[in-house]
Protein backbone atom coordinates (compact mmCIF):
# COMPACT_ATOMS: atom_id res chain seq x y z
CA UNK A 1 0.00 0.00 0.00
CA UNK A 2 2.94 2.01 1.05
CA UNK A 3 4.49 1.53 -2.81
CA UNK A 4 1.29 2.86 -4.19
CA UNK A 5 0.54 5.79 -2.45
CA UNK A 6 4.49 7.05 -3.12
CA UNK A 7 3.55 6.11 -6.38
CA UNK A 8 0.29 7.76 -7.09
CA UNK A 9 -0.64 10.93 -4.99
CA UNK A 10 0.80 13.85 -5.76
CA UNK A 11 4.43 14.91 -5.20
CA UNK A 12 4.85 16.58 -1.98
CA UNK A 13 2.28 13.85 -0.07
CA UNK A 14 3.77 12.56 2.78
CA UNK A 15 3.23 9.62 4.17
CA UNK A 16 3.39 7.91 7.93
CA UNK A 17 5.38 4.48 8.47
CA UNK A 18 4.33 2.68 10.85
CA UNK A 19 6.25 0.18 13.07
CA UNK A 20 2.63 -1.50 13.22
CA UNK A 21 -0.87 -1.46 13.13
CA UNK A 22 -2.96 -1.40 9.69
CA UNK A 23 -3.19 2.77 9.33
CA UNK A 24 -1.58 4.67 7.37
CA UNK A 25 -1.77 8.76 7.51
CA UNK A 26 -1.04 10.53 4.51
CA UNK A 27 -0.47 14.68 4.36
CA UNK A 28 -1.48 16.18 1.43
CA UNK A 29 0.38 18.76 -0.10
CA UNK A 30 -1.68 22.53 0.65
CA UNK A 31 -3.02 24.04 -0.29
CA UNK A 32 -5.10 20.56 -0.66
CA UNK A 33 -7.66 19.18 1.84
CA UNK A 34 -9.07 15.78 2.47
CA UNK A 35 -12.53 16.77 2.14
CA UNK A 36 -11.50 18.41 -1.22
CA UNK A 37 -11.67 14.93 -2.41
CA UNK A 38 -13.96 13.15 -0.06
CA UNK A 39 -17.04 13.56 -2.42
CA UNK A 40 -15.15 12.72 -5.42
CA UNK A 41 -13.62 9.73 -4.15
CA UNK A 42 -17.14 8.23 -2.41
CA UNK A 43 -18.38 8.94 -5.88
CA UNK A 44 -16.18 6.30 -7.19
CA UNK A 45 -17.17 3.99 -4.38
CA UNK A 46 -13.52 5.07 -2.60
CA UNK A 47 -13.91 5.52 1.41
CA UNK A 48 -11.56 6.77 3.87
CA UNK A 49 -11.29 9.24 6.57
CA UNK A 50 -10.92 12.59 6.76
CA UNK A 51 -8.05 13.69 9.25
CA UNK A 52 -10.36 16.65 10.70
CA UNK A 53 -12.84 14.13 11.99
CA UNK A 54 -10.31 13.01 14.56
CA UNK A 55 -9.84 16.46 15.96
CA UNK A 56 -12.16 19.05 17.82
CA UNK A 57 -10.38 21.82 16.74
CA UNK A 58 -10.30 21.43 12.93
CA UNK A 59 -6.89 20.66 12.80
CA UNK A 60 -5.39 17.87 10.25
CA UNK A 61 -7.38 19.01 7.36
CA UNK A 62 -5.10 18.18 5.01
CA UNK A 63 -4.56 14.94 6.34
CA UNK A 64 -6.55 11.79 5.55
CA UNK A 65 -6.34 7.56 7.33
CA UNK A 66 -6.01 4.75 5.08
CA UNK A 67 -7.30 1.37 6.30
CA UNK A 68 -4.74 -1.09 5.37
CA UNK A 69 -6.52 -4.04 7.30
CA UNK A 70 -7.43 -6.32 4.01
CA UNK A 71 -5.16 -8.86 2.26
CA UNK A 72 -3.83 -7.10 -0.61
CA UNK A 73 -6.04 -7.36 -3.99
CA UNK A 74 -6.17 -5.34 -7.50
CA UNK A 75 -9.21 -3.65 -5.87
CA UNK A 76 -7.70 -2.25 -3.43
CA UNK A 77 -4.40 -0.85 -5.97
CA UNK A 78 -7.04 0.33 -8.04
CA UNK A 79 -8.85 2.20 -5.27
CA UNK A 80 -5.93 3.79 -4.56
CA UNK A 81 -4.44 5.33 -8.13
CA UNK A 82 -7.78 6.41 -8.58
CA UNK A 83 -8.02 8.35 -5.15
CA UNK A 84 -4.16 9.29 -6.14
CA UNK A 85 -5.68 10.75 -9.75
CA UNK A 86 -8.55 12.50 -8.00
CA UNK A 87 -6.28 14.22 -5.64
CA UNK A 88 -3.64 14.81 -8.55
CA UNK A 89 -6.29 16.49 -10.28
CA UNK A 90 -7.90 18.73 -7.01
CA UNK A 91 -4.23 20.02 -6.83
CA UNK A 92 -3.89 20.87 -10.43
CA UNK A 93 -7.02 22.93 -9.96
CA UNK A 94 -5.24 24.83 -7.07
């Protein structure tokens, strides 16, 4: 998942790397937003989370959590380059 999302998302995205667990947080690069691209992505049937839901003073809004819990499948690679092209495409529009 990692190797995608370097891959895929903008230049500029950072990403977390975690000694465990099944998260990973990715930064966007700002101006961007993760709610930018919320719609778009549940549009294409893509969910994940928004990093301001996980704060009470609207902080991490250019952040968004990545569930890495499944086995890896072409589903989920394809889920991603597609969230990676709409956010591509949000920050082009910057």
């Amino acid at each position: 998942m990692l190797r995608t999302v370097e891959r895929v998302f903008p230049p500029g995205t950072h990403v977390s790397r975690p000694a465990g667990g099944f998260v990973l947080w990715l930064e966007l690069p700002r101006p961007l937003t993760s709610r930018e691209i919320f719609a778009a992505a549940l549009a294409k049937g893509i969910c994940f989370a928004p990093g301001d839901v996980f704060s009470a003073s609207n902080r991490y809004t250019s952040y968004l959590r990545l569930s890495g819990g499944h086995r890896w499948q072409p589903w989920i690679e394809n889920g991603l380059k597609a969230l990676g092209e709409i956010a591509c495409a949000a920050l082009a529009r910057q």
